[in-house]
Protein backbone atom coordinates (compact mmCIF):
# COMPACT_ATOMS: atom_id res chain seq x y z
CA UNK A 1 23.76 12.68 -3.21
CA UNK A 2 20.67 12.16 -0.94
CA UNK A 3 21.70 15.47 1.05
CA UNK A 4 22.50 16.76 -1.50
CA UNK A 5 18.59 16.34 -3.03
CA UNK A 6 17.48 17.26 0.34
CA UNK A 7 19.28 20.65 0.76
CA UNK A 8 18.09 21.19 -2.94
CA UNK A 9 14.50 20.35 -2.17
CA UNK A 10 14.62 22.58 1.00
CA UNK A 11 15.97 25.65 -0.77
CA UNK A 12 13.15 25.50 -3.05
CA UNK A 13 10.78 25.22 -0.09
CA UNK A 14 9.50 21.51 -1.40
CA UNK A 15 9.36 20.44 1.90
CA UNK A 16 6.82 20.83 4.33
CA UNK A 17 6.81 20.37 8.04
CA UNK A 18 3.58 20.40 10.05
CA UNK A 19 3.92 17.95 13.15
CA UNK A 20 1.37 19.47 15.27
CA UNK A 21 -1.47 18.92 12.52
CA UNK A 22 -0.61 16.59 10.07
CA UNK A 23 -1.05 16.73 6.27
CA UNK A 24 -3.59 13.99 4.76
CA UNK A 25 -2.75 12.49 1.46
CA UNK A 26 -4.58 11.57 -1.08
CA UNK A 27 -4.59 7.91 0.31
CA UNK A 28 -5.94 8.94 4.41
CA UNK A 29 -2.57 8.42 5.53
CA UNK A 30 -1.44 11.27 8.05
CA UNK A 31 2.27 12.97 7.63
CA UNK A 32 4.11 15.79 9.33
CA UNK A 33 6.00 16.28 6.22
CA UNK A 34 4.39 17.00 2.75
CA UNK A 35 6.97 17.15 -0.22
CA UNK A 36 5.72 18.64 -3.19
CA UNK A 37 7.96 17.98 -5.89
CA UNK A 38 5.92 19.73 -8.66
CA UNK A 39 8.27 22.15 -7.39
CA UNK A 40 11.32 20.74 -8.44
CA UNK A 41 10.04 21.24 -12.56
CA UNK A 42 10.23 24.70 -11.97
CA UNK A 43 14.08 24.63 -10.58
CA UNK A 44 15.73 23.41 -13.20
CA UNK A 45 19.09 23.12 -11.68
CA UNK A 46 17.36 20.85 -8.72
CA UNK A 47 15.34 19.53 -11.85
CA UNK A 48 18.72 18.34 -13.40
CA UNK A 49 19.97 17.01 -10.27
CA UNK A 50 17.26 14.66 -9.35
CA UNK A 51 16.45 13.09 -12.15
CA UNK A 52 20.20 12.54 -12.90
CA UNK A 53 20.19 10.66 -9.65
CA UNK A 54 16.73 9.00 -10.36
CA UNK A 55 18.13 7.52 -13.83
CA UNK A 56 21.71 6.50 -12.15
CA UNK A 57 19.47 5.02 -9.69
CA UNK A 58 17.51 2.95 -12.04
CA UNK A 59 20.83 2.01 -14.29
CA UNK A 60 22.36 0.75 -10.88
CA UNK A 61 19.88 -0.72 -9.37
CA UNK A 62 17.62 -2.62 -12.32
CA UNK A 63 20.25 -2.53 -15.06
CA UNK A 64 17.79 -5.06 -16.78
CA UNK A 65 15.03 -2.38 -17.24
CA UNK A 66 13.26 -2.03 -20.27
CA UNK A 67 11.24 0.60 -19.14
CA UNK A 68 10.27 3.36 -16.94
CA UNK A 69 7.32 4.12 -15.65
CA UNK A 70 5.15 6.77 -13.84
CA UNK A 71 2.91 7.51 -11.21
CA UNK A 72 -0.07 9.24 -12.66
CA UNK A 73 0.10 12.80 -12.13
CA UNK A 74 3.14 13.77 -9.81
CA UNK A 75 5.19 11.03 -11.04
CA UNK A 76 4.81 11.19 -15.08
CA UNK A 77 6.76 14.05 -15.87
CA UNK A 78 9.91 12.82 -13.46
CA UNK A 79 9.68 9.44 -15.51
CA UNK A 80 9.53 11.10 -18.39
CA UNK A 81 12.67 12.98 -18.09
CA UNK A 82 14.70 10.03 -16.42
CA UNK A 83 13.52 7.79 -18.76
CA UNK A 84 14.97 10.11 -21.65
CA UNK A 85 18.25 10.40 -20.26
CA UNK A 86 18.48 6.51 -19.91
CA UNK A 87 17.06 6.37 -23.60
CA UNK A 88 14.13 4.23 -22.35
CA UNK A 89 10.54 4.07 -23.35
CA UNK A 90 8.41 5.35 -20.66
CA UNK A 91 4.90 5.01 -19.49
CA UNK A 92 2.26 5.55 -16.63
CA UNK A 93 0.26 3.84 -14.14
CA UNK A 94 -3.17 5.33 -13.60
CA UNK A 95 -4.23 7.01 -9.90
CA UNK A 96 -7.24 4.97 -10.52
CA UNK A 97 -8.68 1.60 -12.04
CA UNK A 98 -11.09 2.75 -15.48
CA UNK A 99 -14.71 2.15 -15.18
CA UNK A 100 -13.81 -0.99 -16.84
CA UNK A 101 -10.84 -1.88 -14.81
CA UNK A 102 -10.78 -4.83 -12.83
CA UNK A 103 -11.27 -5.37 -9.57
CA UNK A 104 -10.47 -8.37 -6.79
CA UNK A 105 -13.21 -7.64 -3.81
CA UNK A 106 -15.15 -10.60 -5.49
CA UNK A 107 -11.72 -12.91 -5.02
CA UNK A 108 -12.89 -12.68 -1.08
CA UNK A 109 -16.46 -13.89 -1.64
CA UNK A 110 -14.75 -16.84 -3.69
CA UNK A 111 -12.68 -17.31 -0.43
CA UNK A 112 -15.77 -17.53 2.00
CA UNK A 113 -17.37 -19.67 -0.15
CA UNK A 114 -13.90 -22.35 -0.19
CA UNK A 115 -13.89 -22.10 3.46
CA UNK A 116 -17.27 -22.99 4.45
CA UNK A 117 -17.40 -25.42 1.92
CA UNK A 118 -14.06 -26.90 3.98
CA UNK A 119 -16.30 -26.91 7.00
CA UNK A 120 -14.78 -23.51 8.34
CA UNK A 121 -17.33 -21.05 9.77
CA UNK A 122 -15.92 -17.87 8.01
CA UNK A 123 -17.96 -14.91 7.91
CA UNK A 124 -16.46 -11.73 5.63
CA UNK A 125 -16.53 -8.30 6.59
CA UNK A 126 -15.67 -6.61 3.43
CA UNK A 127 -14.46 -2.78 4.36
CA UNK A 128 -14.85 0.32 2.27
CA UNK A 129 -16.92 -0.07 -1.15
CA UNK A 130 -16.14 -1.50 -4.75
CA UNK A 131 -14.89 2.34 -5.90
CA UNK A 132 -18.39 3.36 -6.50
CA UNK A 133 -18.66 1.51 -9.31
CA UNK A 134 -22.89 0.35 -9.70
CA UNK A 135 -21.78 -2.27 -12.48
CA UNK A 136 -19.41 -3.99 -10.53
CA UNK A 137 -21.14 -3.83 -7.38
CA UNK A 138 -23.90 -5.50 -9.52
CA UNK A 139 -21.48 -8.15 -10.38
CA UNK A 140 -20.77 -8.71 -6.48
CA UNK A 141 -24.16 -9.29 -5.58
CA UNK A 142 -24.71 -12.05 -8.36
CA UNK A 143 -21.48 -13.74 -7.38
CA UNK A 144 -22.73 -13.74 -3.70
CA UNK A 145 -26.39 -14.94 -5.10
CA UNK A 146 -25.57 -17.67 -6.92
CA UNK A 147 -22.73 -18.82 -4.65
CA UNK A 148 -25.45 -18.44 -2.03
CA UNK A 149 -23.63 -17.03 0.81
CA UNK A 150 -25.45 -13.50 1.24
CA UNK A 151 -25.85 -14.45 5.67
CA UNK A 152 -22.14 -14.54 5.12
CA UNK A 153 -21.04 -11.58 3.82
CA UNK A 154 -21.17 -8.03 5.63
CA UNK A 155 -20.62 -4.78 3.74
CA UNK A 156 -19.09 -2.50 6.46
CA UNK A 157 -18.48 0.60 4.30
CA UNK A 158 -15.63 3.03 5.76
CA UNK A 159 -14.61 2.45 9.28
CA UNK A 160 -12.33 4.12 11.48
CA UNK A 161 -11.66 4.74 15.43
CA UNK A 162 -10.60 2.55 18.41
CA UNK A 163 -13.22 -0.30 16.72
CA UNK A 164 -11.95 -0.44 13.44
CA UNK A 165 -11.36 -4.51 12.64
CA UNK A 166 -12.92 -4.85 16.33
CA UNK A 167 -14.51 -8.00 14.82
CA UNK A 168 -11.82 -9.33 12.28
CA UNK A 169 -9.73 -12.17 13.11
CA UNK A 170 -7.69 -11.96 10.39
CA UNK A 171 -7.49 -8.89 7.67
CA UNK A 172 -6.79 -9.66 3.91
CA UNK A 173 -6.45 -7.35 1.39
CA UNK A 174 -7.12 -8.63 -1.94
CA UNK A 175 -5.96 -4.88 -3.44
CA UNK A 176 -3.60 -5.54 -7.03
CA UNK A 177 -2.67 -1.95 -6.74
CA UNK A 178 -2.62 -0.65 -3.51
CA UNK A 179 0.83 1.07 -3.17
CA UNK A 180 1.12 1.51 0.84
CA UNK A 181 -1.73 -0.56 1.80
CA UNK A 182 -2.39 1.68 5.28
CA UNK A 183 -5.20 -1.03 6.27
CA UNK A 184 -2.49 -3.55 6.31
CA UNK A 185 -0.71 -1.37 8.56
CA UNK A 186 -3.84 -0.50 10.63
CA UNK A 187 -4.24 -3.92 11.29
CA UNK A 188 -0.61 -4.74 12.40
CA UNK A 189 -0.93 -1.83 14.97
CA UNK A 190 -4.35 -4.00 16.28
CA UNK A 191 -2.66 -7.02 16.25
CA UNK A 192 -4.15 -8.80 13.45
CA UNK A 193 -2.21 -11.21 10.95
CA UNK A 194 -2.42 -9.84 8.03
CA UNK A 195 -2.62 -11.39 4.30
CA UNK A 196 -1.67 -9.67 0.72
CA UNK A 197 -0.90 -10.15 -2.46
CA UNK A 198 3.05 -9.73 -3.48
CA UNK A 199 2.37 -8.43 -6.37
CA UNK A 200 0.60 -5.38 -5.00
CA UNK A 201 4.55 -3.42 -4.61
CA UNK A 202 3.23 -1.94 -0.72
CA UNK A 203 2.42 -5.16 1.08
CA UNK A 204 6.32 -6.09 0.61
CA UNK A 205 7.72 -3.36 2.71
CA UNK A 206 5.00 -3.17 5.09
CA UNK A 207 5.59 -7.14 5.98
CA UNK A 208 9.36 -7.13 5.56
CA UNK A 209 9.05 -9.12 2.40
CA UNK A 210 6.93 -11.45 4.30
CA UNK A 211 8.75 -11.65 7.69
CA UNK A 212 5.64 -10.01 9.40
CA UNK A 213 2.36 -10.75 7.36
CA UNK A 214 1.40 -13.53 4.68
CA UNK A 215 2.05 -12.56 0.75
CA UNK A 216 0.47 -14.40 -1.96
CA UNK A 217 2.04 -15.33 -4.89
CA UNK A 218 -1.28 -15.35 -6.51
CA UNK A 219 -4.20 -12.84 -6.50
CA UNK A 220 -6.94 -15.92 -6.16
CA UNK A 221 -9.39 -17.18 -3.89
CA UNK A 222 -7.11 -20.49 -3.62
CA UNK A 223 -4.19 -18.88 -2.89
CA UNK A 224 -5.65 -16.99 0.25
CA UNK A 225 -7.51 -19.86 0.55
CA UNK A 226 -4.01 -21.92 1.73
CA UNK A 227 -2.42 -19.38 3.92
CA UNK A 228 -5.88 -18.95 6.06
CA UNK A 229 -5.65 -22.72 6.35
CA UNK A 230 -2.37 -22.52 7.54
CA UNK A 231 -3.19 -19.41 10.56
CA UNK A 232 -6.06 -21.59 11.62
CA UNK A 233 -3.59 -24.62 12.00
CA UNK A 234 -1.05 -23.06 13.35
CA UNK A 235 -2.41 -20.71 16.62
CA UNK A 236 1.06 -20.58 18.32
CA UNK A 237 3.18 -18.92 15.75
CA UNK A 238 0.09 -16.71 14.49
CA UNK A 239 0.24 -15.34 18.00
CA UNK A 240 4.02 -14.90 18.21
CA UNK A 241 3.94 -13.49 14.53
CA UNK A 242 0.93 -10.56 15.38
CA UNK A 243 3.08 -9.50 18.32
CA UNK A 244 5.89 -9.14 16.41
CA UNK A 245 4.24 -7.26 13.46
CA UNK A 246 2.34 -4.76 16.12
CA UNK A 247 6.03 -3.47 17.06
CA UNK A 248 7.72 -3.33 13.57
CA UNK A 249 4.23 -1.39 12.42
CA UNK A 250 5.01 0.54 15.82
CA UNK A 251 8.64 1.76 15.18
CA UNK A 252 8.29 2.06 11.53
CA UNK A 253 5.03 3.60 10.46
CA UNK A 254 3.16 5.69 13.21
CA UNK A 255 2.85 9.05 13.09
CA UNK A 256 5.68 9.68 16.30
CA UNK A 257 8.40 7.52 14.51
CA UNK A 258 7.63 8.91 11.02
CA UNK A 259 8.22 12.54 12.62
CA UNK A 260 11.70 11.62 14.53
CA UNK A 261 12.66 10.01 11.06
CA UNK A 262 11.83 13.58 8.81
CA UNK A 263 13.28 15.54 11.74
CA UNK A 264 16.88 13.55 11.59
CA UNK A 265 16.94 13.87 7.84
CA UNK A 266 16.28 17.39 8.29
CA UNK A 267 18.91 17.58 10.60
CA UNK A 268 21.58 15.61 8.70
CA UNK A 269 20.81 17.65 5.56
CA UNK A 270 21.08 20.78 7.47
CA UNK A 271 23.84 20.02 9.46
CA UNK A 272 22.33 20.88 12.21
């Protein structure tokens, strides 16, 4: 079935290779394959096929399902239709947080404020911004105020190049929706141990399901609270663990082993 789906998608010309300059998604991360599968809505023979094999998926895989749900936009109408055929109700999952949504930066501030209090001398570099949003950036600042720990908080807005994390000894994301996390991978590739929340969906196959990074089994301050304990108590196997993160990151998600991987699938669909 799965070259089956990807001689379909390439005879509808879904599938776009560009190794030389790289498409950018939506979330920064840089592919030499783009796949836009709006296009399969319009086939409706590829239409039939893939979402038959999305809802056989789902039956096989998560027979306990009660319901289906969406990526908001490319990803609603595909639910829709798979969820139909498995006679499931169906939903979606925004691309965004609303205005009112909530948020988990401040969970980090929390965190700095547990770890001096422990006698740790933690400064946080919070990267990127709270999504623009003046009301919750508002909140920040009165969290940081009245914990007073403003000298120990730096707002490092969006960072890239050779420096990025330059000064971080350990990276956290405190995300509850990112879906591939690229910091976390960023990170890996600079040798950093890395800390996420499970729940997040992305964190879990970047680590390995844990085998190279830290997941939290809750999105608090005391939960990251205990596994930054534990790195600081434990320098030999943080060492070991980096390394070994650094080359899974390495043969898994840069751009060079993401292009080998499209080009064999190509291949093997082709049979070429």
């Amino acid at each position: 079935m799965e070259k089956k789906i990807a001689k379909d998608l390439l005879s509808i010309g879904a599938v776009f290779l560009r190794p030389e300059q790289p498409f950018t998604w939506a979330s920064g991360i840089k592919s030499p394959i783009y796949c836009d599968n709006r296009l399969i809505l319009t086939a409706p023979a590829v239409r039939e096929t893939v979402e038959r094999a999305i809802a056989d998926t789902v039956h096989r895989e998560f027979p306990q399902a009660e319901v289906l749900m969406g990526t908001a936009t490319a990803g609603i109408a595909h639910a829709a239709i798979a969820a139909h055929l498995l006679g499931l109700p169906m939903g979606y999952v925004r691309s965004g947080s609303k205005d009112h949504g909530r948020k988990n930066q401040i969970e980090g501030i929390r965190l700095i404020k547990l770890l001096r209090d422990h006698g740790i001398n933690a400064i946080l570099n919070l990267y990127g911004d709270p999504d623009g949003d003046n009301e919750y950036q508002t909140k920040i600042a009165h969290e940081i105020k009245i914990l007073g720990i403003k000298p120990y908080i730096n707002f490092c807005g969006f960072v890239s190049g050779e420096n990025l994390f330059a000064e971080t000894d350990i990276l956290i994301s405190f995300s509850r929706t990112e879906g591939f996390g690229r910091s976390l991978v960023e990170g890996m590739l600079r040798r950093k141990p890395i800390i996420a929340w499970r729940g997040a969906g992305g964190p879990i196959d970047i680590t390995d399901n844990g085998k190279y990074g830290h997941l939290v089994e809750s999105n608090n301050a005391d939960a990251y609270f205990k596994v930054v304990c534990s790195l600081l108590d434990n320098p030999s196997f943080n060492k070991n663990n980096v390394e070994a993160a650094y080359n899974f990151a390495y043969t898994h998600f840069t751009t060079e082993c993401m292009v080998k991987n499209y080009a064999k699938l190509i291949k093997s669909a082709c049979n070429i």
